[in-house]
Each structure stands twice: as structure tokens, then as C-alpha cells.
Protein backbone atom coordinates (compact mmCIF):
# COMPACT_ATOMS: atom_id res chain seq x y z
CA UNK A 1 117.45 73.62 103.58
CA UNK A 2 121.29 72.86 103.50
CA UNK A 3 123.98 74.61 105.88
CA UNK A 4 125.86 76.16 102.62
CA UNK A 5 122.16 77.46 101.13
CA UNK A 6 121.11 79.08 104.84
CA UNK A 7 124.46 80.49 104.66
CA UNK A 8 124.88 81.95 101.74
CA UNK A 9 121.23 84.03 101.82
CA UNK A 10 122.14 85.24 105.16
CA UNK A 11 125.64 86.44 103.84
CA UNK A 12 123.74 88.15 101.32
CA UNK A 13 121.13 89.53 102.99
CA UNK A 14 123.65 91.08 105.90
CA UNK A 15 126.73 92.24 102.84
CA UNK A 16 123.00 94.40 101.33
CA UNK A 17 121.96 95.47 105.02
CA UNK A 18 125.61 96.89 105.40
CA UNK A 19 125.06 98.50 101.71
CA UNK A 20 121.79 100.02 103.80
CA UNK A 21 123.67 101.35 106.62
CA UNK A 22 126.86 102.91 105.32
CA UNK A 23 124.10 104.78 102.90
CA UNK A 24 125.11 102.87 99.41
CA UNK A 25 121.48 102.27 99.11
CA UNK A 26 120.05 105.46 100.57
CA UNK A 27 116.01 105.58 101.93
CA UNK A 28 114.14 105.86 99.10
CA UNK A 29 116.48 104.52 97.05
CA UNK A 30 115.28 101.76 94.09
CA UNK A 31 117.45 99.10 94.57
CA UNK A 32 118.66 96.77 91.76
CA UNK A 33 116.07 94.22 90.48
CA UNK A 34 116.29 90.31 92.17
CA UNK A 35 117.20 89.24 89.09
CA UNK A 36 120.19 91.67 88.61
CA UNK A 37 121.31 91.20 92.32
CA UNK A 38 121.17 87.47 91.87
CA UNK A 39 123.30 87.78 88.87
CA UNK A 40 125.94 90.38 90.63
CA UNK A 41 125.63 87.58 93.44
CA UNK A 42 126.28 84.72 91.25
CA UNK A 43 123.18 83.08 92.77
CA UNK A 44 119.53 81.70 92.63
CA UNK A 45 116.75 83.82 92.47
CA UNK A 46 114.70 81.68 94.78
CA UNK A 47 118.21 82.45 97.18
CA UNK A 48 118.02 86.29 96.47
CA UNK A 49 114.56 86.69 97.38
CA UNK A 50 115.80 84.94 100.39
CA UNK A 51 117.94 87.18 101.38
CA UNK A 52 115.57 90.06 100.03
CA UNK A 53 112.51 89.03 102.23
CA UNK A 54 114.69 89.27 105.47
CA UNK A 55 115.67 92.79 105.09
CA UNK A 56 111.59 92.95 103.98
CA UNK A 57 110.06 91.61 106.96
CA UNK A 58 113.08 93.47 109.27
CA UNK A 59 111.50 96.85 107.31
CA UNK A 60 114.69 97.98 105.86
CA UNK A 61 113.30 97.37 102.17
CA UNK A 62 109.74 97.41 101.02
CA UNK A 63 108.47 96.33 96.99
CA UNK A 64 106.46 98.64 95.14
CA UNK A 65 103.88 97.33 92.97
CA UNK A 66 104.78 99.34 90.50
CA UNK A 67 108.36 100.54 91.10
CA UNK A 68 110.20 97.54 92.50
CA UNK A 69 112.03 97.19 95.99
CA UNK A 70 113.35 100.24 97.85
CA UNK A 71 115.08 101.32 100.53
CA UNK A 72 113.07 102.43 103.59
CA UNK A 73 113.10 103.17 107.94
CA UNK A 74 112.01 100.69 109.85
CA UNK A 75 109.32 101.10 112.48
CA UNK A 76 110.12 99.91 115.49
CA UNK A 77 107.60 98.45 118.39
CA UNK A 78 108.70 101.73 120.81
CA UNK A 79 108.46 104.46 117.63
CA UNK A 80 109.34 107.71 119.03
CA UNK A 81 106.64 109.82 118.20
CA UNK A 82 108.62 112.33 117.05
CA UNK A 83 110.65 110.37 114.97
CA UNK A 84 109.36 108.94 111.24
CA UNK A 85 106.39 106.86 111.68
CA UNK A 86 105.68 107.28 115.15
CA UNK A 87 102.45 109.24 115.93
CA UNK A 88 100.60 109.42 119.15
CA UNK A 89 96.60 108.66 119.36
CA UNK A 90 96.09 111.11 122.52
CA UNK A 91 97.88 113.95 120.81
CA UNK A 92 94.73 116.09 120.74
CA UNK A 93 93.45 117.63 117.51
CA UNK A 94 96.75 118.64 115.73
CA UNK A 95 96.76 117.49 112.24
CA UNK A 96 98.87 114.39 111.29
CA UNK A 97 100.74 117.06 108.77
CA UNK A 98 102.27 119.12 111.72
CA UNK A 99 103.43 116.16 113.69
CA UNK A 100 105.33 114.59 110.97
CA UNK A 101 106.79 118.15 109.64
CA UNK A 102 107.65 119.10 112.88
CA UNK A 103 110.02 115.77 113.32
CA UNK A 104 111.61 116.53 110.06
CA UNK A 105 110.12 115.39 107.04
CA UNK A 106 108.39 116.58 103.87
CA UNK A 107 104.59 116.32 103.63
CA UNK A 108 101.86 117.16 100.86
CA UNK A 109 98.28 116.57 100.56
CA UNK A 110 96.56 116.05 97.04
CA UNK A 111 92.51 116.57 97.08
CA UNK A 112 91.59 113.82 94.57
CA UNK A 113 87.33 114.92 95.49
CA UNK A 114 85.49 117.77 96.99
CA UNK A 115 82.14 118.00 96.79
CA UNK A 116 78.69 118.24 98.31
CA UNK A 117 76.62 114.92 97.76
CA UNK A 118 73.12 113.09 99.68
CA UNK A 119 74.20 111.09 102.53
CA UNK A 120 74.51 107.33 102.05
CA UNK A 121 72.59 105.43 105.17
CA UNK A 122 75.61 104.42 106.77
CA UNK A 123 77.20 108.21 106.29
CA UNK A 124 73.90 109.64 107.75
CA UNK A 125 74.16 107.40 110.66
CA UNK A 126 77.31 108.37 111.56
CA UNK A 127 76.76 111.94 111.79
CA UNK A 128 73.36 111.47 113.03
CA UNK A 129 71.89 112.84 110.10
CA UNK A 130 68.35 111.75 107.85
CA UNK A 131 69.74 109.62 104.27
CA UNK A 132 69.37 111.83 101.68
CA UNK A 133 70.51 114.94 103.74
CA UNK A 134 73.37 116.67 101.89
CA UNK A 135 76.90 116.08 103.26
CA UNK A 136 80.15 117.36 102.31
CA UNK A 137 82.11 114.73 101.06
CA UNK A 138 86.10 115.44 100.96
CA UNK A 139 88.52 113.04 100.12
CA UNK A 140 92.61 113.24 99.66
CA UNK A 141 95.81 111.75 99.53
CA UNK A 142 98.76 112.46 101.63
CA UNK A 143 102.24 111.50 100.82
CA UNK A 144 105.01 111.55 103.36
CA UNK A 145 108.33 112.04 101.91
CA UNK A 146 107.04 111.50 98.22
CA UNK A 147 105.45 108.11 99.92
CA UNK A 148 101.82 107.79 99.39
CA UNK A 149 101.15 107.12 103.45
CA UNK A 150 97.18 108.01 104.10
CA UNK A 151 94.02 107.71 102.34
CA UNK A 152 91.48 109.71 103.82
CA UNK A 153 87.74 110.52 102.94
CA UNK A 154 85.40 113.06 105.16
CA UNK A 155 81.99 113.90 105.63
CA UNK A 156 80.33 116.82 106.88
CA UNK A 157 76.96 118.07 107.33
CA UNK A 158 76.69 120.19 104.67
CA UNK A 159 74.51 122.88 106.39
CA UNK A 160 76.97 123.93 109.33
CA UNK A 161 79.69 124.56 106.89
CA UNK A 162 78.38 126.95 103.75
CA UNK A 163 81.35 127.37 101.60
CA UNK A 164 83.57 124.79 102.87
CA UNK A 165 84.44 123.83 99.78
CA UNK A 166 85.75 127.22 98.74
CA UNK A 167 89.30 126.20 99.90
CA UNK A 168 92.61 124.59 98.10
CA UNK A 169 93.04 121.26 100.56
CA UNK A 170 96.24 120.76 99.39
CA UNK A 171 97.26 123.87 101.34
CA UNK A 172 94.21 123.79 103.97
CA UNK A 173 93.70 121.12 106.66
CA UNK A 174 90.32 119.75 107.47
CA UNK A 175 90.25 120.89 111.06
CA UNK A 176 91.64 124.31 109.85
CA UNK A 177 88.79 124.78 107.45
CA UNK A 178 86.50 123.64 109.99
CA UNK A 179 87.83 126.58 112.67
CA UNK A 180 87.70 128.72 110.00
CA UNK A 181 83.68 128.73 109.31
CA UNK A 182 83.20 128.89 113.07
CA UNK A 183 82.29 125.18 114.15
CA UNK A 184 85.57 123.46 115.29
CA UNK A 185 85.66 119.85 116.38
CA UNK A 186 86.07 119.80 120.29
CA UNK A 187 86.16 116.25 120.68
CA UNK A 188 86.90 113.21 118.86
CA UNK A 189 86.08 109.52 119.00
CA UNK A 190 88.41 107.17 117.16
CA UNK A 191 87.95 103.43 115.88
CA UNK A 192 90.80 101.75 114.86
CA UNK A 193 91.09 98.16 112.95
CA UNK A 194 93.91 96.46 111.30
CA UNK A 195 93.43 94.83 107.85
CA UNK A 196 94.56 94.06 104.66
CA UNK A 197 95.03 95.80 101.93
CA UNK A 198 92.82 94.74 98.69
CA UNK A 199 93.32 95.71 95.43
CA UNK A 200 92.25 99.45 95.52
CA UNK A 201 93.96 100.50 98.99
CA UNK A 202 97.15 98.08 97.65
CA UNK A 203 96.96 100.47 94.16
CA UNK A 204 96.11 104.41 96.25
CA UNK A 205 99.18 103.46 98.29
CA UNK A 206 101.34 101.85 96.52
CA UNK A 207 101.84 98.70 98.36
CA UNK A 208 101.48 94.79 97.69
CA UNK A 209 97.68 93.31 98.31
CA UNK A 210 97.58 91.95 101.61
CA UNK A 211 100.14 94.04 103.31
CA UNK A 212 98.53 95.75 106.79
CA UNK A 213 96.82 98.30 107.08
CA UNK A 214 95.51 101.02 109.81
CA UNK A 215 91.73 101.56 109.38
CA UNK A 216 90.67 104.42 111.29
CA UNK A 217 87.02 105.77 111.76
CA UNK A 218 86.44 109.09 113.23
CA UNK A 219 83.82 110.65 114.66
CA UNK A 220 84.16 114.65 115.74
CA UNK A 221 81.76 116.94 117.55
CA UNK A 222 81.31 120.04 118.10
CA UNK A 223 81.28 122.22 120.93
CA UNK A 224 77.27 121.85 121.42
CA UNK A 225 77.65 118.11 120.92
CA UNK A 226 76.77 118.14 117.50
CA UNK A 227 78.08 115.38 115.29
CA UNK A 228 80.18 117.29 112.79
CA UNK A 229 82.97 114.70 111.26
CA UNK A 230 83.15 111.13 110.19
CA UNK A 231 86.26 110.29 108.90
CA UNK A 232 87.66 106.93 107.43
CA UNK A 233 91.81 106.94 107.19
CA UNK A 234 93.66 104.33 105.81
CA UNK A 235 97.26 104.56 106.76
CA UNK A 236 99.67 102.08 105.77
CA UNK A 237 101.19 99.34 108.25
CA UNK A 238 104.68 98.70 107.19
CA UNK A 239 106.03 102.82 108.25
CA UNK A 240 103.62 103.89 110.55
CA UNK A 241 102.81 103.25 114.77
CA UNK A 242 100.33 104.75 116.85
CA UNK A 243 100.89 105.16 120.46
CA UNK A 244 97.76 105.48 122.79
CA UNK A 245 97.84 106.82 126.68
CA UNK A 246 95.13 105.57 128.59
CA UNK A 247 93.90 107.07 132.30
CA UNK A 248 93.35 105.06 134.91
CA UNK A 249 90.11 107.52 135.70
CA UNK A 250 86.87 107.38 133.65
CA UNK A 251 86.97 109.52 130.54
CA UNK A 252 84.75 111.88 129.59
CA UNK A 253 81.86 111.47 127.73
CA UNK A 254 83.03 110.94 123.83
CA UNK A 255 79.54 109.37 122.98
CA UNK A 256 79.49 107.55 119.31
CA UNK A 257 76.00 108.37 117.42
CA UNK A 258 73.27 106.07 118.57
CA UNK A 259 73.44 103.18 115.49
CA UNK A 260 77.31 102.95 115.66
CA UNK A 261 77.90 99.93 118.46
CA UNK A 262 78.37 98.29 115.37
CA UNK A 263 81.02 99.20 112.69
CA UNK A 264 79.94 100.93 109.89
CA UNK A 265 79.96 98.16 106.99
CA UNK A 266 82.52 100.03 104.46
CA UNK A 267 80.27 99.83 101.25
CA UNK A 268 78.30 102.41 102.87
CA UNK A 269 81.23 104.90 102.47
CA UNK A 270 82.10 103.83 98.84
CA UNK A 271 83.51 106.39 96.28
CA UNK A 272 80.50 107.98 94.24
């Protein structure tokens, strides 16, 4: 590439990072398309998206599949957990709703499934269960600032929890509902794997295939020891960091069900 061509992409990329900052282009914002900037500009496209893809990879912009390029926060490597995006792994049982309300921002949960179902093999071995045995399946969406920012989908033995399902979960919270019937979770054990995102994770959170993803499996007991949650969350890379604080002494007993040294292949959790 030529001095004038690395030049002028950087120029542009900095005079639309200064548009960013003095609030021009607010977060959230939908900023004009690359073909329109390249025209105000007087430019390429190949040298917009350029200039575009810094401020994408930086985190200051992010494209929608279906909306186009907006403004967003970055996440940086030392996220404050109480600032957007930053959440902390040994932050007990609160729900991810409080923490992110609590630091400022709006949150709302839409069920998309609630039901009561027979437990796939790989369901019923995580919550040490028979297959067959009915399970409580639960499964919602949670956007963060109007941002589609988790996928999440739960199972619960059925029998602990009789009229679980007689809640709205876009008011109630999982471990709420839980306390509620009389069987909280006590402990939790927590998987976590980074992927990418195909083309149904890509479409629930509104994101380009193949951008990163947090996978997280959970796996809650009760106060007797019971297996009582298995949880799969899929968070989305780009504005989110987790934070984990690790002892230097053994920790306690969080003992995954007995089949589970493996991870749980993910067409055993498919959508019904």
C-alpha cells in the first residue's frame, strides 16, 4: 500500500473517531452507510472500509447484519465490572440483570420458550437425571440497552419445581423463581468456551457469523447436593468481559455430574 493511501484511511478513520468522541455519532447511533461516507469522503470504498474496520476491531463501531454499522463502547482488557460490559465470574449468584442495572444501564428479558419436555441424553446427564425424565426447559433473550447481548436456555428437573412455569420471565429471574418454590441453587459450577458464532447465534444476536462468542455451561445444586440447573449462555464477545478471582487454597467441592469430564456435545441441547 502507498504512503498517500495509508494516509488518507487513517485520516479518515481518526476525523470519524473524533465524530465518536465529541458525541456526533452517539452509542447506538446508525452511522451513515460505507458507500455514503465514501462519497461525503470523496474516496474508495475499499479505502472507507479501511478506515471503518479500524474503529471495528478498536470496538468503537460494530455492523449489524441487519441494521448496518453503529456506534458502540469498547471493552477494554481491565473492564471495570461495574462499568458496561464488565462482569465478574466469582460474583456469587446475583443475576447478570442486577449487575448491569446497578452500573447504569437498561435491561429486559424476552421468554421466547417455557415449557416442560422429556430430557434429551445429554440434558439428563447433566442434571443426573434418567432420558426420558421430564425437565423444565426455559429459554430467553436478554437485551442490554436495546442490544440483544445473551442467549440463554435452562433445564430443570421438572419434579422439584411444580408450577415453575406459572411465572412471567420477562419480569422473574431464574434463580428468583427457583427461591421462590423452595429449592434455591447453593452452588454453581461454570464451563466457559470461546467460539464462533454460526448462522443461528450470528441471527438471535444480531452479529456477523464468525464474530466471538462466550459459551457458558452451568451446572447448579442445591442445598442437599442435588443437581438442579444446567444452563447454556451464549453471550456475545465484542461488549462483554468476565473477570475470574481464583484462591490460592483448594476450593470446595463444586462436583460436575459423573458423565460431564467431557463437554456436553451441543446437539444434545438443541431447540425442540
Amino acid at each position: 500500500m502507498n504512503t498517500t493511501m495509508g494516509t488518507l484511511y487513517r485520516n479518515i478513520k481518526d476525523d470519524l473517531f473524533a465524530k465518536i468522541s465529541d458525541g456526533t455519532y452517539s452509542e447506538g447511533d446508525l452511522i451513515p452507510s460505507e458507500t455514503d461516507l465514501a462519497k461525503q469522503y470523496g474516496v474508495s470504498r475499499p479505502t472507507m472500509r479501511q478506515a471503518l474496520q479500524i474503529l471495528v476491531d478498536e470496538g468503537y463501531l460494530e455492523r449489524r447484519r441487519r441494521r448496518g454499522t453503529i456506534v458502540t463502547k469498547p471493552t477494554s482488557p481491565d473492564a471495570d465490572p461495574k462499568k458496561p460490559g464488565g462482569y465478574q465470574a466469582d460474583s456469587g449468584l446475583q443475576s447478570f440483570e442486577e449487575e448491569l442495572r446497578r452500573a447504569g444501564h437498561s435491561v429486559r428479558t424476552m421468554p421466547i420458550l417455557a415449557k416442560i419436555e422429556e430430557a434429551s441424553e445429554g440434558i439428563a446427564r447433566a442434571l443426573e437425571l434418567a432420558a426420558g425424565d421430564p425437565v423444565i426447559k426455559l429459554v430467553r433473550l436478554r437485551y442490554v440497552d436495546e442490544i440483544p447481548h445473551v442467549f440463554m436456555e435452562h433445564y430443570l428437573p421438572s419434579e422439584l419445581y411444580p408450577g415453575f412455569l406459572n411465572a412471567d420471565f420477562s419480569q422473574v429471574g431464574l434463580y428468583q423463581r427457583m427461591s421462590d418454590l423452595g429449592r434455591p441453587v447453593r452452588t454453581i459450577t461454570r464451563r466457559l468456551e470461546v467460539m464462533k458464532a454460526d448462522a443461528s447465534s450470528a441471527t438471535l444476536l444480531d452479529l456477523p457469523i464468525g464474530d466471538p462468542l462466550f459459551h457458558f455451561q452451568t451446572f447448579g445444586r442445591a442445598q442437599d447436593n442435588r443437581m438442579v440447573e444446567y444452563s447454556i449462555s451464549t453471550y456475545r464477545g465484542r461488549n462483554n468481559s468476565f473477570e475470574f478471582t481464583v484462591g490460592a487454597e483448594e476450593p470446595s467441592a463444586l462436583v460436575l455430574p459423573s458423565d460431564m469430564i467431557d463437554p456436553i456435545d451441543p446437539a444434545a441441547a438443541e431447540q425442540s
